[in-house]
C-alpha atoms as a PDB file:
ATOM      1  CA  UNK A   1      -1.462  19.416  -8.812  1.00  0.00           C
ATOM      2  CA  UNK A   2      -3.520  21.166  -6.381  1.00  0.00           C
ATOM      3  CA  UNK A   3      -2.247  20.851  -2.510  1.00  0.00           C
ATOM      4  CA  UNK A   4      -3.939  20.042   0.830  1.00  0.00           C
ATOM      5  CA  UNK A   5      -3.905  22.992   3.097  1.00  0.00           C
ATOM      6  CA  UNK A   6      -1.215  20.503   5.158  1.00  0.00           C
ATOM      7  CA  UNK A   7       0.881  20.426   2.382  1.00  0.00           C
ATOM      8  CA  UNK A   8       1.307  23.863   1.253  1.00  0.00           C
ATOM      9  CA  UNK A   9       2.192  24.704   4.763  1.00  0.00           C
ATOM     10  CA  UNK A  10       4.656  21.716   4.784  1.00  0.00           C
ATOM     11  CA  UNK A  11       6.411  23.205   1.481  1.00  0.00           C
ATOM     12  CA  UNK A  12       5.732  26.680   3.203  1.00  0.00           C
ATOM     13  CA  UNK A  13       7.571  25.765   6.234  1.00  0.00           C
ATOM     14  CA  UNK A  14      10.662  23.658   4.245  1.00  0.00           C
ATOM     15  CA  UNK A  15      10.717  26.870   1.428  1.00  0.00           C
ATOM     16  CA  UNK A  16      11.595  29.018   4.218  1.00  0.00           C
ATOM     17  CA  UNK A  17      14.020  26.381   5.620  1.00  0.00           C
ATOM     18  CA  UNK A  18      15.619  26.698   2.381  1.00  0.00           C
ATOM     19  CA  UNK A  19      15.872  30.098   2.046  1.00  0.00           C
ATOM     20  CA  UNK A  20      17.685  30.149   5.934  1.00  0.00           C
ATOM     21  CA  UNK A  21      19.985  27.739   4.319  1.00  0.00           C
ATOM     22  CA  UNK A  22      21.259  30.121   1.517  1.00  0.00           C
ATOM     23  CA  UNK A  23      21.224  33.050   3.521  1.00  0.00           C
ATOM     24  CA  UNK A  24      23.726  30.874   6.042  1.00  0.00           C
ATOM     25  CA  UNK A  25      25.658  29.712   3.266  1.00  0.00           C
ATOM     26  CA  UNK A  26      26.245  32.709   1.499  1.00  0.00           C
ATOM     27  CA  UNK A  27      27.491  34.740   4.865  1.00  0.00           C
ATOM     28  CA  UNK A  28      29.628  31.486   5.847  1.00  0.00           C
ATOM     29  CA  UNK A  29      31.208  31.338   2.289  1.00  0.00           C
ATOM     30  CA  UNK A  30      31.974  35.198   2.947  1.00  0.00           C
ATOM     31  CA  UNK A  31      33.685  34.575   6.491  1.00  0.00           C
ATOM     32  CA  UNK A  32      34.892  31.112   6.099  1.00  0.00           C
ATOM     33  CA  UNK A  33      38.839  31.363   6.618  1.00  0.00           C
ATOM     34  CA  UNK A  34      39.720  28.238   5.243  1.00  0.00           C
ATOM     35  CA  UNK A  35      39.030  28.641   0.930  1.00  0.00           C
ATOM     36  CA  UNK A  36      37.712  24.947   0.429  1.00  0.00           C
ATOM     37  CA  UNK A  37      35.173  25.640   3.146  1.00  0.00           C
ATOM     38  CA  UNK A  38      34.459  29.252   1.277  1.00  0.00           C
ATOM     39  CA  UNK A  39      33.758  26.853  -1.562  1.00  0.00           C
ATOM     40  CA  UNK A  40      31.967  24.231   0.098  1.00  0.00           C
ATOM     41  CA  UNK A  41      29.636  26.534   1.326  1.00  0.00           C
ATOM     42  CA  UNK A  42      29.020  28.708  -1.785  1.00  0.00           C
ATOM     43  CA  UNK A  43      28.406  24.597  -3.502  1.00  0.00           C
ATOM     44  CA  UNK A  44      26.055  24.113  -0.919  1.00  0.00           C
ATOM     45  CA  UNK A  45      24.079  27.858  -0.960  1.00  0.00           C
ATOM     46  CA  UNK A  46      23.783  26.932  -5.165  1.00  0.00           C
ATOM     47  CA  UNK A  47      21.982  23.534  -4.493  1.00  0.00           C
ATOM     48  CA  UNK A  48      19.597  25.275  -1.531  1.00  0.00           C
ATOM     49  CA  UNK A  49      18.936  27.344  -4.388  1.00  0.00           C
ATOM     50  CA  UNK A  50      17.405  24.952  -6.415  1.00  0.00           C
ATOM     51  CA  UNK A  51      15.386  23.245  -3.668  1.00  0.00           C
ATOM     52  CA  UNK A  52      14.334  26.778  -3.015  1.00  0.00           C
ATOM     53  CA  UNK A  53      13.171  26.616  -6.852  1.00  0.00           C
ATOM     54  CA  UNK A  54      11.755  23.531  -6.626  1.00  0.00           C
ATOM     55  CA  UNK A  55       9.531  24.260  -3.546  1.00  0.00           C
ATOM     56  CA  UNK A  56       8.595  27.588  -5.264  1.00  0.00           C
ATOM     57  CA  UNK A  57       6.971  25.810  -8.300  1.00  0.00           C
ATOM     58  CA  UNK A  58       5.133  23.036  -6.640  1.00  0.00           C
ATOM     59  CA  UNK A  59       3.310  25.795  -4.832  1.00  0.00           C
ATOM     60  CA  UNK A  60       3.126  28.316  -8.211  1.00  0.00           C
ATOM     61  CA  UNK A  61       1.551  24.953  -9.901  1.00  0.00           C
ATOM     62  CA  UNK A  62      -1.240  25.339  -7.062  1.00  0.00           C
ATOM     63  CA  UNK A  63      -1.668  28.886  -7.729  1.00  0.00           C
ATOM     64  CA  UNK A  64      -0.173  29.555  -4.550  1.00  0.00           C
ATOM     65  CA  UNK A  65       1.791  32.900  -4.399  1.00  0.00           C
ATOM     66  CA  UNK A  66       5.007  32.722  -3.042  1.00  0.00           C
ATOM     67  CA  UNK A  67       4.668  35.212  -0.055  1.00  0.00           C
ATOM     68  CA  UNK A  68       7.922  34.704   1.625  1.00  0.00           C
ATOM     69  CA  UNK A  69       9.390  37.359   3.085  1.00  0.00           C
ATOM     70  CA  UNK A  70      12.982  35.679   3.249  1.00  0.00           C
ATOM     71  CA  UNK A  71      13.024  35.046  -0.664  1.00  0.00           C
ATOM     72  CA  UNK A  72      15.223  38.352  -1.374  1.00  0.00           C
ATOM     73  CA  UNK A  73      18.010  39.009   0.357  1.00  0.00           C
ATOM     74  CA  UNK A  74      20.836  40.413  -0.931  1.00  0.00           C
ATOM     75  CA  UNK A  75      24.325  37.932  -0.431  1.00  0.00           C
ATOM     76  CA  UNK A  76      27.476  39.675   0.906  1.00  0.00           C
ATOM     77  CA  UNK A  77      29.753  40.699  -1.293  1.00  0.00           C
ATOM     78  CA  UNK A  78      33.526  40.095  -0.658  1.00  0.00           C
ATOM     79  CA  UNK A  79      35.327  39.034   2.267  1.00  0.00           C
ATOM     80  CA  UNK A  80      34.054  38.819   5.229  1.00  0.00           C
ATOM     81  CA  UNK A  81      36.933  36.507   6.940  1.00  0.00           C
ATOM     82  CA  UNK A  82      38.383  39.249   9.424  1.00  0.00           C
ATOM     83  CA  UNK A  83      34.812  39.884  10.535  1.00  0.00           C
ATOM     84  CA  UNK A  84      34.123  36.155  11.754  1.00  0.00           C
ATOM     85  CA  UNK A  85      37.730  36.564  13.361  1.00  0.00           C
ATOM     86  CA  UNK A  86      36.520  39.881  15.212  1.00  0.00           C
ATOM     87  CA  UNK A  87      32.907  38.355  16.267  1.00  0.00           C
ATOM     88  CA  UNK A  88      35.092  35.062  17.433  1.00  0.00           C
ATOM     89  CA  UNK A  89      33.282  32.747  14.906  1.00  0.00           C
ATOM     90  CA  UNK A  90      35.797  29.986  13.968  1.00  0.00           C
ATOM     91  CA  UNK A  91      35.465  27.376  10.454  1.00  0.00           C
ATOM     92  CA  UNK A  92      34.952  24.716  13.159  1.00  0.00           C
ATOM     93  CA  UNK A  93      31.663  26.740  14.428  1.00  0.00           C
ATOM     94  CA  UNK A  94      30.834  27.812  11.458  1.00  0.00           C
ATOM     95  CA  UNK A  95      30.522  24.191   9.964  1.00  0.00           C
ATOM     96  CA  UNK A  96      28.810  23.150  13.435  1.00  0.00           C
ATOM     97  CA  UNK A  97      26.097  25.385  12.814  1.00  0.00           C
ATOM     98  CA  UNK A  98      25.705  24.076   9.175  1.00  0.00           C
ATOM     99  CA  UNK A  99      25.512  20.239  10.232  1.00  0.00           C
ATOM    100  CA  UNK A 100      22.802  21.530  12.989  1.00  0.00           C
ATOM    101  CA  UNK A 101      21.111  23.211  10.328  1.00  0.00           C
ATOM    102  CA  UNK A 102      20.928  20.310   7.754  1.00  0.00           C
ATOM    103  CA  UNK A 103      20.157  18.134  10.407  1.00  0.00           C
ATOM    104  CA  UNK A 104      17.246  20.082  11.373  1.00  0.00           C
ATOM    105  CA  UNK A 105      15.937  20.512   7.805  1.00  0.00           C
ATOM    106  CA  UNK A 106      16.277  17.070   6.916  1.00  0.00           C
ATOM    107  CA  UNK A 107      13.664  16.145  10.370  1.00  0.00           C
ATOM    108  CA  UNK A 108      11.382  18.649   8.589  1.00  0.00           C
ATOM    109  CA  UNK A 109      12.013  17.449   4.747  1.00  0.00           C
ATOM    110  CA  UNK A 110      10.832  13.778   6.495  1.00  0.00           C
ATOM    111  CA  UNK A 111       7.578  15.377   8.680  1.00  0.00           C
ATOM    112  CA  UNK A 112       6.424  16.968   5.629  1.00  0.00           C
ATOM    113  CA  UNK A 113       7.210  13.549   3.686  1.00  0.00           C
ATOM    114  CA  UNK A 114       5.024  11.455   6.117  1.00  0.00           C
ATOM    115  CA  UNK A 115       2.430  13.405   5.848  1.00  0.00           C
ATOM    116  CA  UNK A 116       1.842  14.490   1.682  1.00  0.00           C
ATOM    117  CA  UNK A 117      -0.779  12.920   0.295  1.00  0.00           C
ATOM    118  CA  UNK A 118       0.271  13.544  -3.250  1.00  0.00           C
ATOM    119  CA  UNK A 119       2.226  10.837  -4.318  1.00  0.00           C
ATOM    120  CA  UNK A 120       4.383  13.302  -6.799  1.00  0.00           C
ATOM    121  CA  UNK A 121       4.826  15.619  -4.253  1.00  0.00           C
ATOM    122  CA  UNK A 122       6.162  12.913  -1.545  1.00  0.00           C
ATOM    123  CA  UNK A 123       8.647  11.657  -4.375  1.00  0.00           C
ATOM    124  CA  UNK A 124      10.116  15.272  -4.914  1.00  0.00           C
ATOM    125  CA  UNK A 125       9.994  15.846  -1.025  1.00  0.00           C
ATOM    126  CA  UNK A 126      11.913  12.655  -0.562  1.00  0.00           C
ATOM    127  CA  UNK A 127      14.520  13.504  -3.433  1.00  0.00           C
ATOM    128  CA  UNK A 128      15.199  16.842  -1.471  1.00  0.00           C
ATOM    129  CA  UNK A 129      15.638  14.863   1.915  1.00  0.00           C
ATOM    130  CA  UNK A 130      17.815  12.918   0.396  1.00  0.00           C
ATOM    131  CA  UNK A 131      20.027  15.863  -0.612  1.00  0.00           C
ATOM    132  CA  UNK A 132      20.004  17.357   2.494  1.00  0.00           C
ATOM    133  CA  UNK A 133      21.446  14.348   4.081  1.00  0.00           C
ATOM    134  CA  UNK A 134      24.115  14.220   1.539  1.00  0.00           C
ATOM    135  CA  UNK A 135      24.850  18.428   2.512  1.00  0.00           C
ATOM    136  CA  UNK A 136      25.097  16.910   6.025  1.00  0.00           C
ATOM    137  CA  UNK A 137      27.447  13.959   4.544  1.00  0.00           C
ATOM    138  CA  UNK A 138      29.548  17.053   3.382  1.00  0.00           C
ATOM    139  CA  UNK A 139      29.349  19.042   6.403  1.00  0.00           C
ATOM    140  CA  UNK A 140      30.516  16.015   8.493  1.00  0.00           C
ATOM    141  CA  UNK A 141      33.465  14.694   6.363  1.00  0.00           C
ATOM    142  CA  UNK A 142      34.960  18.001   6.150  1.00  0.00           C
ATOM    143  CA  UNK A 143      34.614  18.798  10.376  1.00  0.00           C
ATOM    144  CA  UNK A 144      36.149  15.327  10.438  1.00  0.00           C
ATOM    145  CA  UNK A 145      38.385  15.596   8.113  1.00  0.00           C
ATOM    146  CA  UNK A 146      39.805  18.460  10.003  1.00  0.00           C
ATOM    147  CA  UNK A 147      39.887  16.608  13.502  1.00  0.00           C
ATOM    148  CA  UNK A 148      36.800  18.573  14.634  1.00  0.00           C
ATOM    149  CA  UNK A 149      33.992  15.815  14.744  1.00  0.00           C
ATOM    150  CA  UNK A 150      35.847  13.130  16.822  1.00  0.00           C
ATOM    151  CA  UNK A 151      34.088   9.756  16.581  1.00  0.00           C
ATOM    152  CA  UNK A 152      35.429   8.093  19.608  1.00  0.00           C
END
């Protein structure tokens, strides 16, 4: 499939979204206090992952070299829970800033979805999107669940 200038910088601009997303995953799973939110996180930095992947070969099927500078990174490794205690980062801000954060990639999932040409490439765009709003789904039921995303 070979992409309009518009689209690879639409997957260009949504891979690096992605990549953000695992990055903030993987550091939130580390100082998350609360171990179903370590997990929830480390669920979500897997399935980032594979958007990540997904993004990557729509633009290797192009014969478009992945240029990224944020595709390697290197995840923490152990526990970082006493550090998000010292920098004053709480489980409630933590999730916060992941709802933002899907919320904002989900707006750019739909720009780049309005405006693909390729009818393939708007169907896997849209499948993503859709994903992302079920992250946020997560994100929300479990700040809700703990009394921090008051509906009334």
């Amino acid at each position: 499939m070979a992409l309009s200038n518009k689209e690879r910088l639409l997957i260009e601009d949504n891979l690096n979204a992605e990549y953000l997303c695992i990055r903030k995953y993987q550091q939130y799973a580390a100082m998350a206090q609360d171990q179903k939110l370590k997990q929830v996180f480390t669920d979500l930095a897997a399935k980032e992952q594979k958007h990540a992947d997904t993004l990557k070969g729509m633009l290797s099927g192009s014969n478009i070299s992945d240029q990224n500078i944020f595709g390697t990174y290197n995840s923490p490794k152990g526990d970082f829970s006493n550090v998000s205690q010292n920098l004053g980062f709480t489980d409630a801000q933590l999730l916060n800033d992941a709802l933002s954060t899907e919320k904002h990639v989900s707006g750019s999932y739909n720009n780049a979805v309005l405006e693909s040409a390729d009818t393939n490439i708007r169907k896997q765009l849209q499948h993503i999107q859709k994903e992302e709003q079920d992250h946020a789904e997560i994100l929300f039921s479990e700040m809700q669940s703990k009394g921090w995303y008051k509906m009334s």
